[in-house]
N, C-alpha and C. Protein backbone atom coordinates (compact mmCIF):
# COMPACT_ATOMS: atom_id res chain seq x y z
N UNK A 1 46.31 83.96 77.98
CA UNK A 1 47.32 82.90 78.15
C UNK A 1 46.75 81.53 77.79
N UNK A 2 45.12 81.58 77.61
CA UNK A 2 44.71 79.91 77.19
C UNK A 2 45.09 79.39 76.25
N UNK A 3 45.79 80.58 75.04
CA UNK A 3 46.46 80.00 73.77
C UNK A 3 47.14 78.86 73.88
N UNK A 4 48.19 78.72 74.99
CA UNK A 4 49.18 78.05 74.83
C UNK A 4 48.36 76.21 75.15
N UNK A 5 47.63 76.40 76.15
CA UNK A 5 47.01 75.40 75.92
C UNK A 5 46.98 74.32 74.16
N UNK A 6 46.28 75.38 73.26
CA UNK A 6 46.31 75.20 71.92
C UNK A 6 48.02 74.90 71.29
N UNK A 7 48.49 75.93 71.41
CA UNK A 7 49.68 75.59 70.92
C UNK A 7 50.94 74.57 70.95
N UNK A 8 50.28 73.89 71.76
CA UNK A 8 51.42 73.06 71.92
C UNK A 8 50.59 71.38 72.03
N UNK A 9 50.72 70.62 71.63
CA UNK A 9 49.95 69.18 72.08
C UNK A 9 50.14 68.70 73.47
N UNK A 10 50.20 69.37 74.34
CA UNK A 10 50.26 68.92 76.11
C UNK A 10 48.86 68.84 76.40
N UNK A 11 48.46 68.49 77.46
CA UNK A 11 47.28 68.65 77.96
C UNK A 11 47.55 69.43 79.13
N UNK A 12 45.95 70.07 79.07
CA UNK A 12 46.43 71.37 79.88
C UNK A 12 46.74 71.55 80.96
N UNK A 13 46.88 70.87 81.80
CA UNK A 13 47.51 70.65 82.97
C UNK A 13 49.03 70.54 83.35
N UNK A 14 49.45 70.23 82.14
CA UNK A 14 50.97 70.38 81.76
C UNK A 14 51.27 71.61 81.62
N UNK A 15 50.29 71.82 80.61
CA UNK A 15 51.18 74.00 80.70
C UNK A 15 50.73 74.53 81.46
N UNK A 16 49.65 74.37 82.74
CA UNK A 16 49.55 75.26 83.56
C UNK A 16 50.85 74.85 84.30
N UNK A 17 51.20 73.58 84.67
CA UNK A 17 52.67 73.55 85.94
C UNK A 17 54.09 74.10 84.99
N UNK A 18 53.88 74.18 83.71
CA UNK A 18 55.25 74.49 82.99
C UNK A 18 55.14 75.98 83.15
N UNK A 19 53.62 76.66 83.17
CA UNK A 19 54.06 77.99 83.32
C UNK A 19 54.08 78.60 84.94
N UNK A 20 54.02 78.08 85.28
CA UNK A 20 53.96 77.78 86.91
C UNK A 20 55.35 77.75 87.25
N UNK A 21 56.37 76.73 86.39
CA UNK A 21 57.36 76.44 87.11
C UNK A 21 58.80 77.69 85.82
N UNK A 22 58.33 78.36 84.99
CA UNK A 22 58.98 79.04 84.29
C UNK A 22 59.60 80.47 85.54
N UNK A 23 58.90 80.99 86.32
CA UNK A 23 59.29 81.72 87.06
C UNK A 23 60.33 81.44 87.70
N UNK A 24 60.52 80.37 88.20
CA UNK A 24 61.40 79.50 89.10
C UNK A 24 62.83 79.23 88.36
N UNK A 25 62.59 78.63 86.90
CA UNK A 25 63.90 78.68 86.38
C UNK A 25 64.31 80.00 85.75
N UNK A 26 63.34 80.84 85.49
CA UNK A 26 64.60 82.50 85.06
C UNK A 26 64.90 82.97 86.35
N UNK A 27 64.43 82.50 87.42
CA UNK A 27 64.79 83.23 88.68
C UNK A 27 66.68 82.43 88.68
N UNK A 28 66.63 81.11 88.44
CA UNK A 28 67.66 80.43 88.32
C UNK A 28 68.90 80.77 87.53
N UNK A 29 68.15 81.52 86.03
CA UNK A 29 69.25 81.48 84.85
C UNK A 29 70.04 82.91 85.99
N UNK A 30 68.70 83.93 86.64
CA UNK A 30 69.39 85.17 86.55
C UNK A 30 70.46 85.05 87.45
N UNK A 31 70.16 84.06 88.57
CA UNK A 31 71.13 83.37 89.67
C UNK A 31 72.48 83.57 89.04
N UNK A 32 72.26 82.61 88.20
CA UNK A 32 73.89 82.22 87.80
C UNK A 32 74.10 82.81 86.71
N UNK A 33 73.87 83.70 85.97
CA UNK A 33 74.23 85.09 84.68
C UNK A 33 74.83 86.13 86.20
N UNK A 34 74.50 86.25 87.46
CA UNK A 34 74.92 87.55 88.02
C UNK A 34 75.94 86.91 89.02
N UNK A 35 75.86 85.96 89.18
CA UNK A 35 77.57 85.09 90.04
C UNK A 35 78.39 85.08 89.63
């Protein structure tokens, strides 16, 4: 997963909380796709 570090121009502390906080919003999309 350190790729993404590379891939993107954030510093890495940014994509560790973006992938941190990605769980949280598909937990969200699936919320409201099944309401």
């Amino acid at each position: 997963m350190e790729y993404y570090a590379y891939a993107f121009p954030l510093p890495y502390h940014a994509t560790v909380q973006i992938r941190a906080l990605l769980p949280h919003l598909h937990d969200g999309l699936r919320d409201h796709t099944e309401s």
